[in-house]
C-alpha atoms as a PDB file:
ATOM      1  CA  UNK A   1      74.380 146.831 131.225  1.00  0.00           C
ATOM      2  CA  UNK A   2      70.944 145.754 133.140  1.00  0.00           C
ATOM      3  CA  UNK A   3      68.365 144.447 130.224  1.00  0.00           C
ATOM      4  CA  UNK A   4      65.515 145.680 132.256  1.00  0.00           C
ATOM      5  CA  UNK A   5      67.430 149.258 133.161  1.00  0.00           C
ATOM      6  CA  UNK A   6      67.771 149.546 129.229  1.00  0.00           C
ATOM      7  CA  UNK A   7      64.312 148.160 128.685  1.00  0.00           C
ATOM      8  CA  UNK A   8      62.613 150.834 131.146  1.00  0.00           C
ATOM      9  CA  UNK A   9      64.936 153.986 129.951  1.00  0.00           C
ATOM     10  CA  UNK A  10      63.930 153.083 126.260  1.00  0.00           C
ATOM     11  CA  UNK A  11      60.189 153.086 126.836  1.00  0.00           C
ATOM     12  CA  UNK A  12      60.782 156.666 129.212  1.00  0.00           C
ATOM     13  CA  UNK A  13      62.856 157.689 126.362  1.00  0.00           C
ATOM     14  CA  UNK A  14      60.419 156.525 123.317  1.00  0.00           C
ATOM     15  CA  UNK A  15      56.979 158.164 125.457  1.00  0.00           C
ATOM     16  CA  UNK A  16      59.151 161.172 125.862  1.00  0.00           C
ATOM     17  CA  UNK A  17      59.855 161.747 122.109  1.00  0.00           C
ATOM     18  CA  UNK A  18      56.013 160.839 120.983  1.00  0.00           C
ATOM     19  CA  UNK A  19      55.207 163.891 122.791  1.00  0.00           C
ATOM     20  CA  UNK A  20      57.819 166.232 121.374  1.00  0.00           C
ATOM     21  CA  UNK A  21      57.532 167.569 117.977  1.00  0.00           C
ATOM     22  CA  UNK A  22      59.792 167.313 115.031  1.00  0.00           C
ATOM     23  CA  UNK A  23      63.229 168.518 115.279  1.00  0.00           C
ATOM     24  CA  UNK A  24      62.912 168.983 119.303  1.00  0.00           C
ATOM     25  CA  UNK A  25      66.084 168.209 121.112  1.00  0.00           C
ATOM     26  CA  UNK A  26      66.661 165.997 123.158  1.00  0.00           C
ATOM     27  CA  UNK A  27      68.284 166.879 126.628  1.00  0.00           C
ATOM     28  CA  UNK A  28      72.055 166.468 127.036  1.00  0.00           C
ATOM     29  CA  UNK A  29      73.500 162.704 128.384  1.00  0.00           C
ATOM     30  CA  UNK A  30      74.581 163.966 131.597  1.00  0.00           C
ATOM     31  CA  UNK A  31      71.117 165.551 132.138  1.00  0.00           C
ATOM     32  CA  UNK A  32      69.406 162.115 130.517  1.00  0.00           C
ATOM     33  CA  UNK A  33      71.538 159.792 132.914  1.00  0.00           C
ATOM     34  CA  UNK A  34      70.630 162.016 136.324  1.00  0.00           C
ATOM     35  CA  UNK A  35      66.702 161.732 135.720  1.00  0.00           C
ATOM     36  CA  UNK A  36      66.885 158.630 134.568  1.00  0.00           C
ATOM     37  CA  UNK A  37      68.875 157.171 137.130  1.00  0.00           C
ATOM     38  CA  UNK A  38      71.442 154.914 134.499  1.00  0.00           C
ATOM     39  CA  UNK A  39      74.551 155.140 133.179  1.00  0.00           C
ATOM     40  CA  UNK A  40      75.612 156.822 130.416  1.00  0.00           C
ATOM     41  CA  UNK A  41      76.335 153.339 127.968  1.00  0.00           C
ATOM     42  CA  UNK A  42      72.866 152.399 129.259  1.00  0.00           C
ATOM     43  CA  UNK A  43      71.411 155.722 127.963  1.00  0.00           C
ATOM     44  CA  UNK A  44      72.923 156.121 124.478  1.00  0.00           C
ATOM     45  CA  UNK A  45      72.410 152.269 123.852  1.00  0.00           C
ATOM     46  CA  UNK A  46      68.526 153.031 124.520  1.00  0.00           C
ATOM     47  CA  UNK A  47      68.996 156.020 122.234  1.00  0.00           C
ATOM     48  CA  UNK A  48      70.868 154.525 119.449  1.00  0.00           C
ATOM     49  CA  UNK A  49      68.189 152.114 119.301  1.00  0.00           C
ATOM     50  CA  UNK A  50      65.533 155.153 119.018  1.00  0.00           C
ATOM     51  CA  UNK A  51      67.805 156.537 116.026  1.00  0.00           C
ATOM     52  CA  UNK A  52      67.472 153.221 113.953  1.00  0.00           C
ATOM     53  CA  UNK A  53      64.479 152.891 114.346  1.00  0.00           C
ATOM     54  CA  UNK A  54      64.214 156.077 113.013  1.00  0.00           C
ATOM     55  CA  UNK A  55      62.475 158.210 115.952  1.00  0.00           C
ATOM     56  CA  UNK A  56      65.711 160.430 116.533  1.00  0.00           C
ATOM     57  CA  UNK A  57      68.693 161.876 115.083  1.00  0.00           C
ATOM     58  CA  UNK A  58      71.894 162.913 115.718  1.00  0.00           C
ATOM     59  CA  UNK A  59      74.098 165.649 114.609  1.00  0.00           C
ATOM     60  CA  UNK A  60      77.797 165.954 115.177  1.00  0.00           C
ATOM     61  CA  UNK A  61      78.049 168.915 117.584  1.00  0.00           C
ATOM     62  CA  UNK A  62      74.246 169.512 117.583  1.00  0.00           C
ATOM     63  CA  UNK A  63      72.790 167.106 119.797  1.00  0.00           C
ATOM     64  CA  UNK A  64      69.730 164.691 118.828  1.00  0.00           C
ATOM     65  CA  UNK A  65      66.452 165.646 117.748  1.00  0.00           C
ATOM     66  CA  UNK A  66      63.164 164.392 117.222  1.00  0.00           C
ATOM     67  CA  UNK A  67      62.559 163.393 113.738  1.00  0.00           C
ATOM     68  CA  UNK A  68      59.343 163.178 111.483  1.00  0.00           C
ATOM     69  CA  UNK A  69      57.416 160.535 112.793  1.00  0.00           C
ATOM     70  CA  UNK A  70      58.166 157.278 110.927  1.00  0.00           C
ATOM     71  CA  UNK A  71      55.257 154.466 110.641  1.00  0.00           C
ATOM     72  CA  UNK A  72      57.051 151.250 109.899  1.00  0.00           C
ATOM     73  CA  UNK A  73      55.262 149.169 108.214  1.00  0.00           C
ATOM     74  CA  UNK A  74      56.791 145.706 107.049  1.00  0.00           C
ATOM     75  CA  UNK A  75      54.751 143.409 104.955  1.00  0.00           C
ATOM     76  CA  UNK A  76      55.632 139.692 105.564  1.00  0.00           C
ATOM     77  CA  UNK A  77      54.499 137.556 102.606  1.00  0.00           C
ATOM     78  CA  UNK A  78      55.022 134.441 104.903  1.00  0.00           C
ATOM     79  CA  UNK A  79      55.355 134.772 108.653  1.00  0.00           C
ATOM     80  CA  UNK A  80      55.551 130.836 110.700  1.00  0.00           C
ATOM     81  CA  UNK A  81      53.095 130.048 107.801  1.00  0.00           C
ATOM     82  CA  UNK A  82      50.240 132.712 108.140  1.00  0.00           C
ATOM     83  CA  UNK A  83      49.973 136.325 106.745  1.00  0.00           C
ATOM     84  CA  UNK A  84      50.204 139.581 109.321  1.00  0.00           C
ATOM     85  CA  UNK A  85      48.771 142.468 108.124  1.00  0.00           C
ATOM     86  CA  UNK A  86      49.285 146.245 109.128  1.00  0.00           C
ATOM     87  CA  UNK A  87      46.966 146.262 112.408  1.00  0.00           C
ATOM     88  CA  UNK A  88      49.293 143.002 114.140  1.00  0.00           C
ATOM     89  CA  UNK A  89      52.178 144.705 112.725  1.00  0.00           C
ATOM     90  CA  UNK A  90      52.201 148.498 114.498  1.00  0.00           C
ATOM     91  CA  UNK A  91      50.989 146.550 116.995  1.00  0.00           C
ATOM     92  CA  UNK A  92      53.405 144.317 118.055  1.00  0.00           C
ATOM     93  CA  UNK A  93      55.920 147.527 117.817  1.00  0.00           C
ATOM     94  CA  UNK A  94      53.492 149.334 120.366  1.00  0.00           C
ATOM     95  CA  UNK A  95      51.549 151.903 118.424  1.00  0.00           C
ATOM     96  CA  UNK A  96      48.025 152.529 118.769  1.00  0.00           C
ATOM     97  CA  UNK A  97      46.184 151.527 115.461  1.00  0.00           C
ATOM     98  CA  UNK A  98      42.537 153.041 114.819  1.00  0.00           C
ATOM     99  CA  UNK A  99      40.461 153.000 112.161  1.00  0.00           C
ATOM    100  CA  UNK A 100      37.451 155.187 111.082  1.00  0.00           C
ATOM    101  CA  UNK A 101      35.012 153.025 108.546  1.00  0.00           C
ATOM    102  CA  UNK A 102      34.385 155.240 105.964  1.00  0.00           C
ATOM    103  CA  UNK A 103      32.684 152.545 103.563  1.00  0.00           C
ATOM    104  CA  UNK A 104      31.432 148.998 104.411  1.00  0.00           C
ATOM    105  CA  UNK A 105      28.747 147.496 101.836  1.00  0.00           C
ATOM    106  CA  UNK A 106      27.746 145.080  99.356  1.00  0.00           C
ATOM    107  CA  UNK A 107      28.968 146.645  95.999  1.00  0.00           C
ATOM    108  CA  UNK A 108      29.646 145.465  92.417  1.00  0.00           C
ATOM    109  CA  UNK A 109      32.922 144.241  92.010  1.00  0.00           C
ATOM    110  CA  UNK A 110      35.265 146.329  89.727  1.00  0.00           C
ATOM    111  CA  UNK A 111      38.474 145.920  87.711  1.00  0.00           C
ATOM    112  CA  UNK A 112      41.682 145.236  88.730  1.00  0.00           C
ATOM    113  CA  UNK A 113      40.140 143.640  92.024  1.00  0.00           C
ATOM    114  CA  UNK A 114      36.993 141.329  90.786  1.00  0.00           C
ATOM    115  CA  UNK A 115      40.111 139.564  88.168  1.00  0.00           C
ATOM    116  CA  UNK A 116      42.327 139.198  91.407  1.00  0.00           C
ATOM    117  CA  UNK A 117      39.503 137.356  93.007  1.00  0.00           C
ATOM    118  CA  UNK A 118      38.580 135.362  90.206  1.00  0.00           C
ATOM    119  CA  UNK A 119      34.999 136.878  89.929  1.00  0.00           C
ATOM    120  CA  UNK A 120      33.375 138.782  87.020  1.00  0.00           C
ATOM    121  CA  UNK A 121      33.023 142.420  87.295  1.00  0.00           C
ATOM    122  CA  UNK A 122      29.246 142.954  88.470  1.00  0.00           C
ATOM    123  CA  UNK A 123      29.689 140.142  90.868  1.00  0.00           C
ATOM    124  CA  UNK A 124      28.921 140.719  94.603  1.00  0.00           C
ATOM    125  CA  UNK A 125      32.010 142.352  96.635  1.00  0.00           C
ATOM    126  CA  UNK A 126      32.362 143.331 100.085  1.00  0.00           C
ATOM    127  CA  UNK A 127      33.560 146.481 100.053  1.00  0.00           C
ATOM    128  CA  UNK A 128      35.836 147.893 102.769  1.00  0.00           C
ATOM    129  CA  UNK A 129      37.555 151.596 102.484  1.00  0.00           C
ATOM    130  CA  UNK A 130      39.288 152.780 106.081  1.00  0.00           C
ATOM    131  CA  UNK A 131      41.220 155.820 106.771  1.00  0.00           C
ATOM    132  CA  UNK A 132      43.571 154.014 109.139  1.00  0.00           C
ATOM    133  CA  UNK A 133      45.237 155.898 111.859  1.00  0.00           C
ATOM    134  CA  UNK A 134      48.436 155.484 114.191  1.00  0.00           C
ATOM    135  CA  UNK A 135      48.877 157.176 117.367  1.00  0.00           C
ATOM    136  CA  UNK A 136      46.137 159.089 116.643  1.00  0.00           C
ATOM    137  CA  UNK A 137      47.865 160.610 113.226  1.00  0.00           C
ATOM    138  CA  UNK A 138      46.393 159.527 110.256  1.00  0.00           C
ATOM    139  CA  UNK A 139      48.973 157.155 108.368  1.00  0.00           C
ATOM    140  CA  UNK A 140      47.111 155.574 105.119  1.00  0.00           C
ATOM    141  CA  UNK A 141      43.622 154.981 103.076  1.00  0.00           C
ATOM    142  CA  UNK A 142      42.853 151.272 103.023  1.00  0.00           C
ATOM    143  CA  UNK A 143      40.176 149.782 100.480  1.00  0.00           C
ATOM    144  CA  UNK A 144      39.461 146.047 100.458  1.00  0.00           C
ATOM    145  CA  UNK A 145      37.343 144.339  99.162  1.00  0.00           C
ATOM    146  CA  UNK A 146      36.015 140.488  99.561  1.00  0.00           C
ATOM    147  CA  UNK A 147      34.147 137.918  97.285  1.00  0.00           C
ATOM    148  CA  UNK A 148      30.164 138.342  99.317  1.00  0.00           C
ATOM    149  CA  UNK A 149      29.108 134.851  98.786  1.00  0.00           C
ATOM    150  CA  UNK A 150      32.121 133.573 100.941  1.00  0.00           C
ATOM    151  CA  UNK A 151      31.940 136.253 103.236  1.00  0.00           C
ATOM    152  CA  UNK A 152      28.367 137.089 103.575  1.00  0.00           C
ATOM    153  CA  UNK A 153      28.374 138.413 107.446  1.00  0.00           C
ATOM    154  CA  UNK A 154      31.315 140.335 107.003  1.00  0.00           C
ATOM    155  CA  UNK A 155      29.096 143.272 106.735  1.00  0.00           C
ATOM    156  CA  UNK A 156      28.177 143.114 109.917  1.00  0.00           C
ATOM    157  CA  UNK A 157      30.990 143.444 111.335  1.00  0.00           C
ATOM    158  CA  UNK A 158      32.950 145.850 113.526  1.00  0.00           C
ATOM    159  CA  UNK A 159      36.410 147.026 111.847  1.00  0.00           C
ATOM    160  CA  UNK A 160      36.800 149.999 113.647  1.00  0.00           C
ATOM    161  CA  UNK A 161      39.474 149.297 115.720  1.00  0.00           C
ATOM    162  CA  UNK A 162      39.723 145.552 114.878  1.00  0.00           C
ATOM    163  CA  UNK A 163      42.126 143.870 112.641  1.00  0.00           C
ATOM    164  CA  UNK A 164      40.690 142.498 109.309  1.00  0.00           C
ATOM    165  CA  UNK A 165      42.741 139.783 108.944  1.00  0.00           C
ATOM    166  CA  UNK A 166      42.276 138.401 112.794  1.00  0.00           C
ATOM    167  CA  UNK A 167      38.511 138.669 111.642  1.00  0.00           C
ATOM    168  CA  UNK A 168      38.927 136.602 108.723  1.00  0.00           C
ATOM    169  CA  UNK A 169      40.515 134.133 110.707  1.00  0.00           C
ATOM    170  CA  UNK A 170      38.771 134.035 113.883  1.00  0.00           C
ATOM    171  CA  UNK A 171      35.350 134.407 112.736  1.00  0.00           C
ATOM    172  CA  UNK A 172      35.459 132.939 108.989  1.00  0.00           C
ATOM    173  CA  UNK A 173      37.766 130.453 109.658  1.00  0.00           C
ATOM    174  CA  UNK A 174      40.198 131.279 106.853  1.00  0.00           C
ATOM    175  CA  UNK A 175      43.725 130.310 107.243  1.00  0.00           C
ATOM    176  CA  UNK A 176      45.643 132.815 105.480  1.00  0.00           C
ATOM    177  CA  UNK A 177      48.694 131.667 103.629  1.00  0.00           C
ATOM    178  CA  UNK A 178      50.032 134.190 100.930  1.00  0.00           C
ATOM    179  CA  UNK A 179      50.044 138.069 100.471  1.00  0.00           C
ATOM    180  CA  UNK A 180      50.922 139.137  97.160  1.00  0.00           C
ATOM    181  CA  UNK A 181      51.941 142.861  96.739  1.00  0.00           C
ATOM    182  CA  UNK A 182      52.936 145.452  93.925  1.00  0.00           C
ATOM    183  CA  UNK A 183      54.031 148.691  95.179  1.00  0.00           C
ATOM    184  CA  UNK A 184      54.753 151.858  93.166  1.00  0.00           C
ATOM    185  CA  UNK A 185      54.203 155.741  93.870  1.00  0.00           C
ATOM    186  CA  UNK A 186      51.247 157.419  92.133  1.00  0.00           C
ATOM    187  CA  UNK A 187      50.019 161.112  92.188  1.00  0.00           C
ATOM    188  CA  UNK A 188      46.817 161.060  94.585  1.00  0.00           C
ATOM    189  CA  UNK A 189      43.641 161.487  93.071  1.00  0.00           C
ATOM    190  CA  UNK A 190      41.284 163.906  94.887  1.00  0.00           C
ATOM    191  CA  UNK A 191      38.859 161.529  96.502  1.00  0.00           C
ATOM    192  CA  UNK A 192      42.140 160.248  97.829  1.00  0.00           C
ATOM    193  CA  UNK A 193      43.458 163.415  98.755  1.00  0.00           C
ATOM    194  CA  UNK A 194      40.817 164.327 100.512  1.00  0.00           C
ATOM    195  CA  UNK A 195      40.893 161.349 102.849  1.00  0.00           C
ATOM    196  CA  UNK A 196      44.385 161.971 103.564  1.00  0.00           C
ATOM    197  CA  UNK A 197      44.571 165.690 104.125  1.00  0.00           C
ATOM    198  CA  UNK A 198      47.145 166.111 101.500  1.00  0.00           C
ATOM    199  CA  UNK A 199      47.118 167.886  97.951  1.00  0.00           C
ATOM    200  CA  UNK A 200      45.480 166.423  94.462  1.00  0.00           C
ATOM    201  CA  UNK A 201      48.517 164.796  92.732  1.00  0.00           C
ATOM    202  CA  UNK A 202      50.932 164.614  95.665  1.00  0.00           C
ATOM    203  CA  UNK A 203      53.015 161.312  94.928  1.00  0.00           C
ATOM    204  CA  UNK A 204      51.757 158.721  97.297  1.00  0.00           C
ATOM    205  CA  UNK A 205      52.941 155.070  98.254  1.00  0.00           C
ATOM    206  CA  UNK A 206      50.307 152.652  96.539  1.00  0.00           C
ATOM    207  CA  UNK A 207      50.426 149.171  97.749  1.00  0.00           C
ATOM    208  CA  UNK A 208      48.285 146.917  96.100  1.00  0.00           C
ATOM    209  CA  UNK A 209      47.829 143.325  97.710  1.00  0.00           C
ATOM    210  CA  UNK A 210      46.101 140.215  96.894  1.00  0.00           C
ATOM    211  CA  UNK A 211      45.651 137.820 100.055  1.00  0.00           C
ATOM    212  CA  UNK A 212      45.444 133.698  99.427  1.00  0.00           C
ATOM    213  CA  UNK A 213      44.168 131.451 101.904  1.00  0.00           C
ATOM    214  CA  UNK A 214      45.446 128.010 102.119  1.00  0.00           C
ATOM    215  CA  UNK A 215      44.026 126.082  99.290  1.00  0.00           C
ATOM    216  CA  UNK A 216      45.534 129.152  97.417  1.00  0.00           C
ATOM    217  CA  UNK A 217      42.385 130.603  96.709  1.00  0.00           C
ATOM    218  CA  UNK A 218      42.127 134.437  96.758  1.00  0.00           C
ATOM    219  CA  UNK A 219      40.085 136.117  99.988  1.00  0.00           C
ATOM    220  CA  UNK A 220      40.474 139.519  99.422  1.00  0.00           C
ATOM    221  CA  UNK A 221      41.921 142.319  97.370  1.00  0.00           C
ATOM    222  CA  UNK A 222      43.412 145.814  98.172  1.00  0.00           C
ATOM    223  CA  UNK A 223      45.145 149.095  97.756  1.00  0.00           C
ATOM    224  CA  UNK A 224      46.369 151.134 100.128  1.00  0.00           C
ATOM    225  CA  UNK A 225      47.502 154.474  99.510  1.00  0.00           C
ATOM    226  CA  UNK A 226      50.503 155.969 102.216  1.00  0.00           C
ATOM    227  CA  UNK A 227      52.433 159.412 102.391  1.00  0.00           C
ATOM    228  CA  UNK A 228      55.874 158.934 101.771  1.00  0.00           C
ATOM    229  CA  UNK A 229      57.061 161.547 104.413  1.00  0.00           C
ATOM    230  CA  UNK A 230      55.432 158.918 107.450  1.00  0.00           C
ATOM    231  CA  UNK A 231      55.737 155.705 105.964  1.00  0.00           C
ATOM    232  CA  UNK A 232      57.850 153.409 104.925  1.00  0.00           C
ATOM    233  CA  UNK A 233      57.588 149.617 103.001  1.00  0.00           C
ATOM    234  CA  UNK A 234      59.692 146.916 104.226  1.00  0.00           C
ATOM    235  CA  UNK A 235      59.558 143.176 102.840  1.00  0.00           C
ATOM    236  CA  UNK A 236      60.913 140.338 104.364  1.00  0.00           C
ATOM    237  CA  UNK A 237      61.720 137.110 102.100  1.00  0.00           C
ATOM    238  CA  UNK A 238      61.475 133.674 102.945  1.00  0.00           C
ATOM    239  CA  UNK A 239      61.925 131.040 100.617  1.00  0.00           C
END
């Protein structure tokens, strides 16, 4: 089997489904393999691929269908010694990331976030909420917020489409080191809600995360709040 025949057939295969909607089926092999151009073990290795990664499924005597999309989104909390956050992640697995900046100002830093940070609640936060979107589809409400006396021009910044972390490093200088994360599932409240187009008290996917820099200080502190039925939480381990 030809890497690059598999290669090109998967990316066909994976623009194909993006524009089909859930529980579409797929054409048969035969069909697949003709307007393709590639053999059949070439095919189903390209769509057995797209089924773990959770894009399609199959059922005996059915055929394969488009499933709900699924937003992977893996948390690493140490990656060849740096942190990768949710932008460098979807990413690097080809989605489209987007972000519309819903809140960015200097605001008085609140409880759980201005302990996480080691500040006093009152002290001077940047405060950061996005409504963050993939493929176009909204995917999760973001807010972060940053200690203002280390970060001072962060406000000026432009996080639309940008990634916050690749900010903090390339313009701050920060070497991130350490991402610390709680996860649980919470009903939404309805500012919440509202951001994310779903119902007041829907359970939700609340990721709270505390990011260290180098000298193990903290930089910044979050929560992010994601529907369960397009997201998922991975974690990878390293000792």
């Amino acid at each position: 089997m030809s890497g690059s025949k598999y290669l090109r057939v998967r990316a066909l295969l994976l623009a194909r489904v993006r524009l089909l909607p859930a529980g579409a089926r797929l054409p048969a092999e035969p069909e697949l393999c003709a307007e393709y151009g590639v053999s059949r073990i070439t095919l189903r290795h390209a769509v057995d691929g797209l089924i773990d990664e959770g894009f399609l499924v199959r059922e005996q005597g059915r055929g394969t269908f488009v499933t709900e999309p699924q937003h992977r989104m893996r948390y690493r909390e140490r990656f060849a010694g740096a942190v990768t956050g949710f932008h460098a992640q979807q990413t690097a697995q080809g989605f489209v990331v987007t972000s519309r900046v819903a809140e960015l100002a200097d605001r008085a830093a609140r409880e759980p976030a201005a302990g996480r940070l080691g500040l006093t609640p009152g002290d001077r936060v940047a405060r950061l909420t996005r409504v963050r979107s993939v493929d176009g589809a909204v995917h999760h409400l973001a807010v972060t917020e940053l200690p203002l006396d280390r970060f001072p021009g962060i406000l000026d910044s432009d996080l639309t489409d940008a990634s916050l972390f690749a900010t903090l490093r390339d313009h701050h200088g920060v070497d991130l080191a350490r991402n610390d994360l709680l996860v649980s599932i919470r009903g939404a409240e309805a500012e919440v809600a509202e951001y994310l187009f779903v119902e007041p008290g829907e359970r939700l996917l609340t990721v709270e995360s505390t990011v260290f820099d180098a000298d193990d200080r903290p930089v910044a502190s979050g929560v992010s709040w994601l529907t369960p039925r397009n997201s998922e939480v991975a974690f990878s381990l390293r000792p």
